[in-house]
Protein backbone atom coordinates (compact mmCIF):
# COMPACT_ATOMS: atom_id res chain seq x y z
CA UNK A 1 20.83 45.47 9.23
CA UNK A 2 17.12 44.04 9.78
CA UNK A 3 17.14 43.26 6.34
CA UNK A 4 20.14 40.90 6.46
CA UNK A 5 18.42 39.52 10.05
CA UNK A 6 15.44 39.00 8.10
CA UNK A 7 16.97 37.43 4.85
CA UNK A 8 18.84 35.06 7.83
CA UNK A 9 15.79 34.01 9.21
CA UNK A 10 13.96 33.29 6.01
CA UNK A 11 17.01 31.46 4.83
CA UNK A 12 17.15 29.22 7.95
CA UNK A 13 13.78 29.15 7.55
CA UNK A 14 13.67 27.89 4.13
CA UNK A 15 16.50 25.38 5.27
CA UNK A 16 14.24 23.94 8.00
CA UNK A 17 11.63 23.83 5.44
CA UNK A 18 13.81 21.46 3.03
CA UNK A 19 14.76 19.53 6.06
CA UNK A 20 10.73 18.63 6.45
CA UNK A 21 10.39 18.44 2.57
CA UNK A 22 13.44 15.80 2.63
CA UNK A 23 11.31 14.00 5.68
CA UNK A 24 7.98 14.11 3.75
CA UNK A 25 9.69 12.88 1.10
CA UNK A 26 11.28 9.91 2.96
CA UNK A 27 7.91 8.97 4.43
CA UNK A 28 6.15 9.19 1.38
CA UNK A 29 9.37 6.37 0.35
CA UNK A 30 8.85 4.43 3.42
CA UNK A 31 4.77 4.12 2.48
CA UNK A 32 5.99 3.13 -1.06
CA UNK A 33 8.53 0.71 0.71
CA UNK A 34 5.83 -0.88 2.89
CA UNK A 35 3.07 -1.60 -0.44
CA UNK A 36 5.59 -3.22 -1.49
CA UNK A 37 5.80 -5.38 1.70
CA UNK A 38 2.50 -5.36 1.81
CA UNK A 39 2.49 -7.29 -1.57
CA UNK A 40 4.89 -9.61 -1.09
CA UNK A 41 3.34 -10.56 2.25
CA UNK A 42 0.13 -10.94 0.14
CA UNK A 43 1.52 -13.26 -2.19
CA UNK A 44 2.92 -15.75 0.07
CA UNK A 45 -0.40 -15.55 1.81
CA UNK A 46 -1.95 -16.37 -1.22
CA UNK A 47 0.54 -19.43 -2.02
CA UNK A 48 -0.90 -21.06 1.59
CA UNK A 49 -4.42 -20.21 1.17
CA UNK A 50 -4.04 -21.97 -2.19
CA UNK A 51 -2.18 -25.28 -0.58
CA UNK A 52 -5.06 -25.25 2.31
CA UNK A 53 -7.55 -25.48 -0.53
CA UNK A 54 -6.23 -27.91 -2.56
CA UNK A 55 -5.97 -30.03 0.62
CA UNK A 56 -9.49 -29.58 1.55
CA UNK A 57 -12.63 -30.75 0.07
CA UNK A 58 -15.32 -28.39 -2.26
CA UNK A 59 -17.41 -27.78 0.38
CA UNK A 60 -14.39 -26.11 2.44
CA UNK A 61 -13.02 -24.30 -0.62
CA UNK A 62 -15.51 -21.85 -0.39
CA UNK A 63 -15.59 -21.23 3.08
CA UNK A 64 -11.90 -20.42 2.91
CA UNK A 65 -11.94 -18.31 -0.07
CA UNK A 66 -14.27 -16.06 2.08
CA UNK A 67 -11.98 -16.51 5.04
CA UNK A 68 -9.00 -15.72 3.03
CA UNK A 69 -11.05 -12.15 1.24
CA UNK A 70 -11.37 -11.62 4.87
CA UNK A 71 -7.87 -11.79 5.26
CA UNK A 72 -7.14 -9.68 2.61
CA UNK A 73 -9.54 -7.04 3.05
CA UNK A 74 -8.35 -6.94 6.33
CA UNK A 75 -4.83 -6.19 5.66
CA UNK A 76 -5.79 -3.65 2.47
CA UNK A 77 -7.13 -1.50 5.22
CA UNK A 78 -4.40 -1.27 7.79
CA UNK A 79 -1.71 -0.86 5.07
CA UNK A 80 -4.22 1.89 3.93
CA UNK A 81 -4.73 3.15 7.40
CA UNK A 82 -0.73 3.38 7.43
CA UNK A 83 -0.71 5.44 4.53
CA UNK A 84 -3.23 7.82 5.63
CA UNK A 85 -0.55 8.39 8.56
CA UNK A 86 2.20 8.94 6.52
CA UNK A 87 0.13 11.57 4.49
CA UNK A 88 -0.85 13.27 7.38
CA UNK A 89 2.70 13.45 8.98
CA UNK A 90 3.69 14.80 5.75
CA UNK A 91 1.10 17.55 5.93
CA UNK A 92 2.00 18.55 9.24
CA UNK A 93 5.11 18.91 8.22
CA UNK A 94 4.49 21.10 5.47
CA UNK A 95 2.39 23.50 7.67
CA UNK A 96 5.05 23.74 10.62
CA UNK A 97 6.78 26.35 8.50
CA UNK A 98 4.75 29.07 7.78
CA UNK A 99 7.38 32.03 7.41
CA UNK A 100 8.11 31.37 4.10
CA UNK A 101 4.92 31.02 1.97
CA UNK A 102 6.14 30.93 -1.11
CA UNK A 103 8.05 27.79 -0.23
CA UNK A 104 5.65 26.42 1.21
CA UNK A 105 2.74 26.47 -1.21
CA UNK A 106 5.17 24.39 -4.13
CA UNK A 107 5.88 22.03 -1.12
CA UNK A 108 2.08 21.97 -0.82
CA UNK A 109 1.83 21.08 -4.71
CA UNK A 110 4.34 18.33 -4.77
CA UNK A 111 3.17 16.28 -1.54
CA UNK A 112 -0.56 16.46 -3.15
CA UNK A 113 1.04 15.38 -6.41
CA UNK A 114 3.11 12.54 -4.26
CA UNK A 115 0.09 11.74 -1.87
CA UNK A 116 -2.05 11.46 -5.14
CA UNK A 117 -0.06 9.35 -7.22
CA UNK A 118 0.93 7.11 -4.19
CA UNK A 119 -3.34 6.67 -3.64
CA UNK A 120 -3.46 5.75 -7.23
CA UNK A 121 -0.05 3.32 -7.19
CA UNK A 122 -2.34 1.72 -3.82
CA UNK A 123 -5.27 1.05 -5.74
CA UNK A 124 -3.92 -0.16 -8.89
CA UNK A 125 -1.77 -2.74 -6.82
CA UNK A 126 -4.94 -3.83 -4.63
CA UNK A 127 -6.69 -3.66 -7.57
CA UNK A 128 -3.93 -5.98 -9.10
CA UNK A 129 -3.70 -8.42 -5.77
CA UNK A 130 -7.65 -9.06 -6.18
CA UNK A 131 -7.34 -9.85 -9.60
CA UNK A 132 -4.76 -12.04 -9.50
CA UNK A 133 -6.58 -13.44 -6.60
CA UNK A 134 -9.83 -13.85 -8.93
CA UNK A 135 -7.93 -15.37 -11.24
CA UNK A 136 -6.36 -17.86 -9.33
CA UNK A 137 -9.82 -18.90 -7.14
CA UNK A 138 -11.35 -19.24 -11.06
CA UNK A 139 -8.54 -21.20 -12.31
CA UNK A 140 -9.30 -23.53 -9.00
CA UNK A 141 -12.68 -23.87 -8.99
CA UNK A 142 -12.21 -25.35 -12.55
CA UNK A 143 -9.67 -27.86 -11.44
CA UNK A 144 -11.92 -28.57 -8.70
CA UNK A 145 -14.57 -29.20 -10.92
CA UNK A 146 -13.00 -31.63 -13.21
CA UNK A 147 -11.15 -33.44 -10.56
CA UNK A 148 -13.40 -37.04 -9.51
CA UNK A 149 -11.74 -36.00 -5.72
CA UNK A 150 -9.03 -33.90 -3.76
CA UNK A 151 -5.72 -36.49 -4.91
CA UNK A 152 -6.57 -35.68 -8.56
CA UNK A 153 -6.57 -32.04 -8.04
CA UNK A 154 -3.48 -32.10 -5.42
CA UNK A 155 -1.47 -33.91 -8.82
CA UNK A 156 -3.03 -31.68 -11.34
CA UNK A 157 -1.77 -28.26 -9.40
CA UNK A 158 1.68 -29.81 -7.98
């Protein structure tokens, strides 16, 4: 009789715990969901930072570049901050449940395997955004370069 009370509780147990594995997991999707925000948002920034230095004159340029790394840097860190968060919801969700520790150690294994490769997906799409953004400052100092003023350029990138 206590043995079919206990195998109830570890079984409701275990349910509760793949209730907060199916939440970890979702959280872990909604960080994934929000880089991806995060990049898109970053990429239309980019497309106005690049009209507002076409429009302006050398000089400017590189005081906006600067502004706009600012920018950037800026929102790198919160949607980094955010994903801290989500890790850390996801870990106290995984220790809530400490009757069944078999359970709970592979649950341990696959969030560090999810927060791990979602750190690694993060920096290999910053590290993406700042090289594209490289690229594209490069690409527009040399226009700005050959161009005798600001019309020439405008005509060359439209």
């Amino acid at each position: 009789r206590n043995v079919r009370k206990r195998l109830e509780a570890h079984v409701v147990s275990a349910s509760q715990l793949e209730s907060k594995c199916a939440a970890a997991d979702q959280r872990a999707s909604n960080a994934e969901g929000a880089l991806l925000a995060f990049k898109r948002e970053t990429m239309l920034l980019v497309e106005q930072k690049l009209e507002e230095i076409t429009m302006a004159h050398q000089s400017d340029a590189e005081v906006m570049r600067g502004d706009f790394q600012k920018a950037a840097t800026v929102a790198v860190e919160r949607k980094t901050a955010e994903l801290v968060l989500a890790t850390r919801a996801a870990a106290a969700a995984e220790s809530a449940s400490e009757t069944s520790i078999g359970n709970i150690d592979k649950v341990k294994q696959v969030l560090a395997k999810v927060e791990e490769n979602a750190a690694k997906d993060a920096e290999h799409r910053v590290d993406a955004v700042r090289h594209e953004f490289a690229t594209e400052i490069d690409r527009l100092r040399d226009l700005l370069s050959k161009a005798p003023d600001s019309r020439a350029l405008e005509n060359e990138i439209s």
